[in-house]
C-alpha atoms as a PDB file:
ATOM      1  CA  UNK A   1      30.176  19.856   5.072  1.00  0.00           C
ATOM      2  CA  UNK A   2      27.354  22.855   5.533  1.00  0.00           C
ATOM      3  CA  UNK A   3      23.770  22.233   4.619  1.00  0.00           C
ATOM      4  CA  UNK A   4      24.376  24.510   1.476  1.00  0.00           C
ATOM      5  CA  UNK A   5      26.406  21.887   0.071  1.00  0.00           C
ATOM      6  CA  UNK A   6      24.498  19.359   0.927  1.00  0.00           C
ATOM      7  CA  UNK A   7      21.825  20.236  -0.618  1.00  0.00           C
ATOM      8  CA  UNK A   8      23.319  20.279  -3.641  1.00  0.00           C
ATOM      9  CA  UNK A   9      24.201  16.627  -3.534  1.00  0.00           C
ATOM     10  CA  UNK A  10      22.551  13.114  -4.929  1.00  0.00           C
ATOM     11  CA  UNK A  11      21.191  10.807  -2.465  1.00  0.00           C
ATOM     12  CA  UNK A  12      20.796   7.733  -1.748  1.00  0.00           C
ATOM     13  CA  UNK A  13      18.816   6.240   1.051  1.00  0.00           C
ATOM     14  CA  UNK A  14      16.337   3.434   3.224  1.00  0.00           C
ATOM     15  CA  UNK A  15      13.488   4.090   3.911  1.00  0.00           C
ATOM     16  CA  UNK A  16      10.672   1.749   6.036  1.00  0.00           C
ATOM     17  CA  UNK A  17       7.773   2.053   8.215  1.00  0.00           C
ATOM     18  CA  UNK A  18       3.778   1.244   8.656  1.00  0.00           C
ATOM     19  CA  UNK A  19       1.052   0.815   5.374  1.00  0.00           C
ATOM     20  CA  UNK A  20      -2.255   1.699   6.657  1.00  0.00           C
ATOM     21  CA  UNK A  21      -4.484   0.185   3.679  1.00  0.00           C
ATOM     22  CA  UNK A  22      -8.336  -0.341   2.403  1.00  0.00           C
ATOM     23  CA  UNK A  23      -9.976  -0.902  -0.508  1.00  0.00           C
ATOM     24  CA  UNK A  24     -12.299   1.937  -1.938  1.00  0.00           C
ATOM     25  CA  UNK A  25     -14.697   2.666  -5.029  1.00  0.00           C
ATOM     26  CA  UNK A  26     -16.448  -0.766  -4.517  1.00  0.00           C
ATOM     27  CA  UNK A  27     -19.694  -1.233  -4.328  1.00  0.00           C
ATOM     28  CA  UNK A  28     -19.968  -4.591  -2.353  1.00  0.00           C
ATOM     29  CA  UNK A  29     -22.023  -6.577  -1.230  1.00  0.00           C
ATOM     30  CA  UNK A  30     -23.643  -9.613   1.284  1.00  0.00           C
ATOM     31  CA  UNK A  31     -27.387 -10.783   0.477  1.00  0.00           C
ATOM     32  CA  UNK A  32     -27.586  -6.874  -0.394  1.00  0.00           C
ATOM     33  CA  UNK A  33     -25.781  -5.492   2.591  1.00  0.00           C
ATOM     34  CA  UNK A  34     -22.834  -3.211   1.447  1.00  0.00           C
ATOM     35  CA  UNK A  35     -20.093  -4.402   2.880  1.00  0.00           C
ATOM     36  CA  UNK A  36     -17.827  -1.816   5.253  1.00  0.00           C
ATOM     37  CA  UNK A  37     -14.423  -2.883   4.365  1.00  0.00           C
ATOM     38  CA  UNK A  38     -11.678  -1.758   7.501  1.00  0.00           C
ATOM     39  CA  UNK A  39      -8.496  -0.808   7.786  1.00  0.00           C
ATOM     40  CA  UNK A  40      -5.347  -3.030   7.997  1.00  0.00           C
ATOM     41  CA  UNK A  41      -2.291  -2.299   9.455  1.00  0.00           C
ATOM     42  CA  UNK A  42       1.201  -3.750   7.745  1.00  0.00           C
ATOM     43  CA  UNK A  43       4.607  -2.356   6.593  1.00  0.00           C
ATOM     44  CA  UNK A  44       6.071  -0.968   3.633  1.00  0.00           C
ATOM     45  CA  UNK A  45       9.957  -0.850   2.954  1.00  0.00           C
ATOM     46  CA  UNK A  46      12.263   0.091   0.055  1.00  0.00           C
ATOM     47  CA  UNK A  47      15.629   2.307  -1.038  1.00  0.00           C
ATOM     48  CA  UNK A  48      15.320   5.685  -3.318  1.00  0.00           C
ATOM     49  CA  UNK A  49      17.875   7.632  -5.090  1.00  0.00           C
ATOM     50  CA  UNK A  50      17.519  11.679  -5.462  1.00  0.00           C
ATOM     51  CA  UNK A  51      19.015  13.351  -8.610  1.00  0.00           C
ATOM     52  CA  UNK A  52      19.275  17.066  -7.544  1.00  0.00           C
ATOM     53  CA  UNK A  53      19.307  19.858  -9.748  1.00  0.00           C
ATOM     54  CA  UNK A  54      21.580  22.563  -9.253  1.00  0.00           C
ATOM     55  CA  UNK A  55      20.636  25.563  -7.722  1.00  0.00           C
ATOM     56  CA  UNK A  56      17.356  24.588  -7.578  1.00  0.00           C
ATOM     57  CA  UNK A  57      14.869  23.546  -5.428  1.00  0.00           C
ATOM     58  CA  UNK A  58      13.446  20.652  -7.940  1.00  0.00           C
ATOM     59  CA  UNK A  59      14.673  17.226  -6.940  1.00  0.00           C
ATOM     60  CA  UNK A  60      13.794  14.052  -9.031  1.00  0.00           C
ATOM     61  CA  UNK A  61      13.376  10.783  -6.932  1.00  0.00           C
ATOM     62  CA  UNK A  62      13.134   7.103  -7.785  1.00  0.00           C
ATOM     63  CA  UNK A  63      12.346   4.336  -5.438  1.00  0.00           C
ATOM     64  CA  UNK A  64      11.840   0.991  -5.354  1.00  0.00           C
ATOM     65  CA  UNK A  65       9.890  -0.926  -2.689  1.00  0.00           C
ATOM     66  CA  UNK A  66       8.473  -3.985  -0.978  1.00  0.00           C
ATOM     67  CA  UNK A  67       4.881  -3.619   0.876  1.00  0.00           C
ATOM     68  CA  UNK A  68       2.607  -5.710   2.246  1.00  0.00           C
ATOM     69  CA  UNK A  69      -1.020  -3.602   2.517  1.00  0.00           C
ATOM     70  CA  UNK A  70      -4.468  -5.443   3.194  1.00  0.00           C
ATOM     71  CA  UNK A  71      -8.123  -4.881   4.221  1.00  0.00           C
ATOM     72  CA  UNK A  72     -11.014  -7.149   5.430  1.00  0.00           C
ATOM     73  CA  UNK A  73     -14.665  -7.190   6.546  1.00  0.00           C
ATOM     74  CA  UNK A  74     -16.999  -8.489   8.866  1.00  0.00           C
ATOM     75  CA  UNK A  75     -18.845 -12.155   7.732  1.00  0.00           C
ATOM     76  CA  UNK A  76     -21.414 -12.665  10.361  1.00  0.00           C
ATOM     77  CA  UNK A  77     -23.757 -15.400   9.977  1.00  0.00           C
ATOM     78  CA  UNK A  78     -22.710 -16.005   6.334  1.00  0.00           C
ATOM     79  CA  UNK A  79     -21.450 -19.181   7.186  1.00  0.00           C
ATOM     80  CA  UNK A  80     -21.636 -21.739   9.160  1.00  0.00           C
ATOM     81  CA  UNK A  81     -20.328 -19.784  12.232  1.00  0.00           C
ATOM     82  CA  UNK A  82     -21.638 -17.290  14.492  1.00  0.00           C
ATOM     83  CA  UNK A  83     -19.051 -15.286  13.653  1.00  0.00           C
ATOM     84  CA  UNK A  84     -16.705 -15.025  10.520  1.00  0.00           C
ATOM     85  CA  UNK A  85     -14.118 -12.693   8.915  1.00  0.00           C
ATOM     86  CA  UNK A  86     -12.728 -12.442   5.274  1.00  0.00           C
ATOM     87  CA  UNK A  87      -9.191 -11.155   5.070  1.00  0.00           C
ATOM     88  CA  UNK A  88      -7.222  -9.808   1.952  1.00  0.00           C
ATOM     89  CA  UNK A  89      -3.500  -9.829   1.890  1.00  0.00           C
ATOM     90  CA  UNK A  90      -1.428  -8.515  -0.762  1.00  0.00           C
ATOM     91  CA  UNK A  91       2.287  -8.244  -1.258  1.00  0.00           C
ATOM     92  CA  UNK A  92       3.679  -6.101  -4.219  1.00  0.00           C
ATOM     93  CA  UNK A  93       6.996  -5.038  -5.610  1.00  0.00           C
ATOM     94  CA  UNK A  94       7.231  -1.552  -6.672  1.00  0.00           C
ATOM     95  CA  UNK A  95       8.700   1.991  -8.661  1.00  0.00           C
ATOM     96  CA  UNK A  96       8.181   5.100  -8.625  1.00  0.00           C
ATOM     97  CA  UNK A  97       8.964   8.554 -10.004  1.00  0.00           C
ATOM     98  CA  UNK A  98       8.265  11.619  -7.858  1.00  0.00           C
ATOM     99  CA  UNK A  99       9.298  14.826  -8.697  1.00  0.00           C
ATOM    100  CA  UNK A 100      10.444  16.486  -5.237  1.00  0.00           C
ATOM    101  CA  UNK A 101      10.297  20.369  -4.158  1.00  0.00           C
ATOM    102  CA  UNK A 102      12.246  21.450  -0.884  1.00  0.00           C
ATOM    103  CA  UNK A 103      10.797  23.908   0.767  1.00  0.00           C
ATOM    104  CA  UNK A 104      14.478  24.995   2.919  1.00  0.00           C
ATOM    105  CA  UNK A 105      16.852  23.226   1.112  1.00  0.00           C
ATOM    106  CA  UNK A 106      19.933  24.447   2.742  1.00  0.00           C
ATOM    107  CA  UNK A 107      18.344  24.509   5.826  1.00  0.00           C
ATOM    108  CA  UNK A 108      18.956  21.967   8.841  1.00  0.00           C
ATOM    109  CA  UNK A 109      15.033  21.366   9.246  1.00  0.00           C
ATOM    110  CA  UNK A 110      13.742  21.170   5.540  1.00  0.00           C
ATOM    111  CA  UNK A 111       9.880  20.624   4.182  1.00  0.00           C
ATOM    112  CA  UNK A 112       9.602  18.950   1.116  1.00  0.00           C
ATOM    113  CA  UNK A 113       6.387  17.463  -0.673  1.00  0.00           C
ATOM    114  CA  UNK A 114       6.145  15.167  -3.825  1.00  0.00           C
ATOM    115  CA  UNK A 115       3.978  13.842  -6.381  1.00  0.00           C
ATOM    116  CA  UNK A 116       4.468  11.540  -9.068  1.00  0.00           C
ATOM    117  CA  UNK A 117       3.391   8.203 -10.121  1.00  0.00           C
ATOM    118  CA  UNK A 118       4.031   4.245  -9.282  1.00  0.00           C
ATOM    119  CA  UNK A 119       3.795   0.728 -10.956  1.00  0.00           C
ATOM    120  CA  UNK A 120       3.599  -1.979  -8.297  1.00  0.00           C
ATOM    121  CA  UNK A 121       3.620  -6.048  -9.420  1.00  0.00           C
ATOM    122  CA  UNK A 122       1.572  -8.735  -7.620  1.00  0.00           C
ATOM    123  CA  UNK A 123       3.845 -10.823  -5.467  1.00  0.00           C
ATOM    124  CA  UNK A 124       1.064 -12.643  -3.980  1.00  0.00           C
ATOM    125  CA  UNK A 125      -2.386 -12.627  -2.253  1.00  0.00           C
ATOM    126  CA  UNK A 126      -3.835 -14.555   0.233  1.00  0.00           C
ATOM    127  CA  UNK A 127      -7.783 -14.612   0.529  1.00  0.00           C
ATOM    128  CA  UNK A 128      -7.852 -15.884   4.283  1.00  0.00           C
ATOM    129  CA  UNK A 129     -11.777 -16.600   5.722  1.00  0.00           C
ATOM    130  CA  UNK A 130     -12.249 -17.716   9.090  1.00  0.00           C
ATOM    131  CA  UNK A 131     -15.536 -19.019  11.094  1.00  0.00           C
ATOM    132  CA  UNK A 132     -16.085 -19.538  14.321  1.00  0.00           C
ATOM    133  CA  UNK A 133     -18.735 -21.838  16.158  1.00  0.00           C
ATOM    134  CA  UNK A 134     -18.954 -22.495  19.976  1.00  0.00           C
ATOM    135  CA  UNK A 135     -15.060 -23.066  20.509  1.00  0.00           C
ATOM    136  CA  UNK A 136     -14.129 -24.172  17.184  1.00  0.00           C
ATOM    137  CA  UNK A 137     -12.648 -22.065  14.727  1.00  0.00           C
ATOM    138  CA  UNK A 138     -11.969 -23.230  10.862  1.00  0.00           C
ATOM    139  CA  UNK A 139      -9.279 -20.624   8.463  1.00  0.00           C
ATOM    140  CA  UNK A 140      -9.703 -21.544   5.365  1.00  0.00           C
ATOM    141  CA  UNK A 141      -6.965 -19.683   2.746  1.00  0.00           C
ATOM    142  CA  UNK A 142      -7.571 -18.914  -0.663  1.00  0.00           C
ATOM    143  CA  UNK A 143     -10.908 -20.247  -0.691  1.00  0.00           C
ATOM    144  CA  UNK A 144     -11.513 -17.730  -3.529  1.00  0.00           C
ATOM    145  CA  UNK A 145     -14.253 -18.829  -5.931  1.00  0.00           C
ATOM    146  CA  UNK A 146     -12.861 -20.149  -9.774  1.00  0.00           C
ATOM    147  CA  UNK A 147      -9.442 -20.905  -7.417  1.00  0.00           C
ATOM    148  CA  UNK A 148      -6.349 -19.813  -6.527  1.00  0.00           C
ATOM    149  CA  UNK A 149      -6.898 -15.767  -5.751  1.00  0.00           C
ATOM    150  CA  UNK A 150      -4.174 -15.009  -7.471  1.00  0.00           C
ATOM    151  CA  UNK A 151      -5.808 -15.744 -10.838  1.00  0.00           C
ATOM    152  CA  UNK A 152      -8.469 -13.349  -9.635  1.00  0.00           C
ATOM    153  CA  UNK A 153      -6.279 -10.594  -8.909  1.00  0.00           C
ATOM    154  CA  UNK A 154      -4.292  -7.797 -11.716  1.00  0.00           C
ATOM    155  CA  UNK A 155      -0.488  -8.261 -11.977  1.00  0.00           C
ATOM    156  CA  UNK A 156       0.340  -4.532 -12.541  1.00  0.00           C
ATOM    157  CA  UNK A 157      -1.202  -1.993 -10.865  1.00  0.00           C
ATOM    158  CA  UNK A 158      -0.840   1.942 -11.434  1.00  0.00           C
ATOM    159  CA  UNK A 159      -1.399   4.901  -9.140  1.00  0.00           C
ATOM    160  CA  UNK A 160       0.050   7.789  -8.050  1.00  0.00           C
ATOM    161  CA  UNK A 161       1.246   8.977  -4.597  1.00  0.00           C
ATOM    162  CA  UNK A 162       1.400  12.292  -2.664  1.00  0.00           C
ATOM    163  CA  UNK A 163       3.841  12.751   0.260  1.00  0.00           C
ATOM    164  CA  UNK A 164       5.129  15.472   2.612  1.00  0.00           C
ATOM    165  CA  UNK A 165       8.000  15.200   5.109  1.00  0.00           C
ATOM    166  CA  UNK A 166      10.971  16.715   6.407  1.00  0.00           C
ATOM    167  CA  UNK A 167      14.553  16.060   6.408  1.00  0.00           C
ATOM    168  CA  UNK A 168      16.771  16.200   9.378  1.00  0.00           C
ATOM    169  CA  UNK A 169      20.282  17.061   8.410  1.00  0.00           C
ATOM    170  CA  UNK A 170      22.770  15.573  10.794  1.00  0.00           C
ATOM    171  CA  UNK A 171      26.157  13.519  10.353  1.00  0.00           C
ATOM    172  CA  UNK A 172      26.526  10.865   8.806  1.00  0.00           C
ATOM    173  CA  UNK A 173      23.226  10.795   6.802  1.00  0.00           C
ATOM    174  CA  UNK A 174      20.450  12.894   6.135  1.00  0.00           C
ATOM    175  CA  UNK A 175      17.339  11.369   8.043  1.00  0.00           C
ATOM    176  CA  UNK A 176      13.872  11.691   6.468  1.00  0.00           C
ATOM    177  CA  UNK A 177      10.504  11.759   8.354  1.00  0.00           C
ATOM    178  CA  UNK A 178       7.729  11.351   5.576  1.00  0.00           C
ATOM    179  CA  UNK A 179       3.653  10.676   5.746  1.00  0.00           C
ATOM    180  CA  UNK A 180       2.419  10.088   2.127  1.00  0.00           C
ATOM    181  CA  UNK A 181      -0.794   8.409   0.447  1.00  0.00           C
ATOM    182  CA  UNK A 182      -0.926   6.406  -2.010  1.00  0.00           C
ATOM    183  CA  UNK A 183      -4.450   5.559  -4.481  1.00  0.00           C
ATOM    184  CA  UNK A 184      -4.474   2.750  -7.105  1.00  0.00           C
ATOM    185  CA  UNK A 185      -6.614   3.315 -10.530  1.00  0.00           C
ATOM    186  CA  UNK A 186      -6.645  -0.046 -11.766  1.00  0.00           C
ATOM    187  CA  UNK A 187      -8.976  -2.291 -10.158  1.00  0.00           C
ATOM    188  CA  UNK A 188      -7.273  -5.101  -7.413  1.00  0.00           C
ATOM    189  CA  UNK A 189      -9.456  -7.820  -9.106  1.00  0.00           C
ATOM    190  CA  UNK A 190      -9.230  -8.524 -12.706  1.00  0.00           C
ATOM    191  CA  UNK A 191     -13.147  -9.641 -13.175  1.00  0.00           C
ATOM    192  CA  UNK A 192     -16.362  -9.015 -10.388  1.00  0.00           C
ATOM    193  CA  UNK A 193     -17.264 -11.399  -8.255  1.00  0.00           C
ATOM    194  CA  UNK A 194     -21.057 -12.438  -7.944  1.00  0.00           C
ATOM    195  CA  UNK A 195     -20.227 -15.588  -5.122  1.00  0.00           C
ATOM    196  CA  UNK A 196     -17.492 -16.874  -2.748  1.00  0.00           C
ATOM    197  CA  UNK A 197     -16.879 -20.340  -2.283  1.00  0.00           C
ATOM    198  CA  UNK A 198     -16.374 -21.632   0.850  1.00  0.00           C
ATOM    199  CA  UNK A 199     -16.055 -25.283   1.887  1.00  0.00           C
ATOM    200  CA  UNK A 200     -17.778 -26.284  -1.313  1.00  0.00           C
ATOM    201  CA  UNK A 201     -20.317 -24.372  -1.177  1.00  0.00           C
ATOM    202  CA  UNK A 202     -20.728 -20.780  -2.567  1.00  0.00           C
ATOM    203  CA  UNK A 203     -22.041 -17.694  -1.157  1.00  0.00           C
ATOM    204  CA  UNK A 204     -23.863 -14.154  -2.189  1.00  0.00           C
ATOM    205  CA  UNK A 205     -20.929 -12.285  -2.111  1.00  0.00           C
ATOM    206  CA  UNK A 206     -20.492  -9.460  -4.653  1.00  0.00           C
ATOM    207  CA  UNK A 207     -17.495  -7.628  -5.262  1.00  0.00           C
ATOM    208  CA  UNK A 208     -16.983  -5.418  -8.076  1.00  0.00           C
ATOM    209  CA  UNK A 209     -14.258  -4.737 -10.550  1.00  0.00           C
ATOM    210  CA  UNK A 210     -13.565  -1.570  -9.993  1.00  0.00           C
ATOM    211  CA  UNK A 211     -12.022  -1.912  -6.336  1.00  0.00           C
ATOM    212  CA  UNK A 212      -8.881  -0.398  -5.663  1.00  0.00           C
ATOM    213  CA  UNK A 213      -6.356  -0.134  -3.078  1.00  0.00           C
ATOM    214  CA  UNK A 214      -4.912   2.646  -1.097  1.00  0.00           C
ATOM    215  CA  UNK A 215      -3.080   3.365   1.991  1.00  0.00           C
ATOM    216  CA  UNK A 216      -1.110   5.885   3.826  1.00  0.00           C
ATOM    217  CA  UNK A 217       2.785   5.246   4.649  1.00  0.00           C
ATOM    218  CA  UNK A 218       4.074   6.693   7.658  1.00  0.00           C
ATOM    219  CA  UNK A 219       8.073   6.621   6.949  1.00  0.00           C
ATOM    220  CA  UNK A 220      11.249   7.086   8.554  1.00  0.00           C
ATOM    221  CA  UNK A 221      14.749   7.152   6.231  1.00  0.00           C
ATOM    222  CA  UNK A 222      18.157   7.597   6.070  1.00  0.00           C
ATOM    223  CA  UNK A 223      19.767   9.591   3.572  1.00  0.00           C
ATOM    224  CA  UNK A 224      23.333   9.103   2.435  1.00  0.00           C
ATOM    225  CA  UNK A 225      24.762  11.690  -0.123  1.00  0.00           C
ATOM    226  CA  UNK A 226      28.170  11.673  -2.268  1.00  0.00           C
END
């Protein structure tokens, strides 16, 4: 089957590979320090189906996906330990709609970028703080203050994502190489937080409600088209 046929075909297809993810447009804070929040590395999976339109180089894709993104800061001297850490986990469920352009659709090597928008759900968070003293090192989980962190956090989020990539075109399948970033505009916590409570006793940490996730997906798929 040549590539100009091909191209003309819906797909469906895997795709999986690394979330690099922080949290952004926060101002936060410890005793009035801002806090530098870092970078976490985790994994991001999913399947996607392209609708292609004929004789045209407008695709429409919809995927659904499973990623688990977090972030995390330094805690030094905050508690009882010399040194401690507070780590954010997150796993959501999510769609998306991107409308897709290819650059050399019936081409063996072919650019493509999209843009659209995505809904993911809360499947759960973890609020994980560890301190160590001397040898000894306490994790506490969830020690979120007013409870569980999942109470703290929004169920839906919104954003939209922007990815490039390139497709392969080989037999059987299709495969897809594919960077894209992804920015959240509603807040990760549902109200701010003025302290953290940690063994019973709480803390002058401030996080604001406007924080919001993002992260960058580095991808690799397989496309299979009928």
């Amino acid at each position: 089957m040549s590539t100009n046929v091909l191209a003309q075909n819906n797909r469906f297809g895997l795709k999986s590979g690394v979330a690099i993810s922080n949290i952004i447009g926060q101002e936060s804070q410890i005793d009035n320090n801002s806090i530098d929040w870092e970078t976490d590395v985790q994994y991001q999976t999913g399947i996607f189906y392209n609708v292609r339109i004929p004789e045209s180089k407008l695709s429409f894709q919809t995927e659904v996906d499973y990623k688990k993104i977090g972030t995390g800061f330094p805690a030094n001297n905050l508690f009882t330990g010399n040194k401690s850490h507070i780590n954010y986990e997150f796993e959501y469920a999510g769609i998306s709609i991107l409308p897709r352009i290819d650059l050399l659709a019936e081409e063996r090597l072919n650019p493509n970028f999209m843009f659209g928008i995505i809904m993911d759900y809360r499947l759960d968070s973890e609020l994980i703080i560890s301190s160590t003293s001397g040898n000894d090192t306490t994790v506490t989980q969830n020690g979120f203050v007013g409870g569980d962190i999942n109470h703290q956090t929004n169920k839906f989020l919104f954003g939209y994502i922007m990815a490039g990539g390139i497709e392969i075109y080989t037999k059987p399948v299709i495969i897809t190489l594919e960077t894209r970033y992804t920015s959240f505009v509603t807040p990760t916590l549902r109200k701010k937080v003025e302290n953290l409570e940690f063994n019973s006793t709480n803390f002058p940490i401030k996080l604001l409600e406007d924080s919001r996730n993002q992260y960058y997906s580095f991808l690799i798929g397989f496309n299979f088209y009928f």
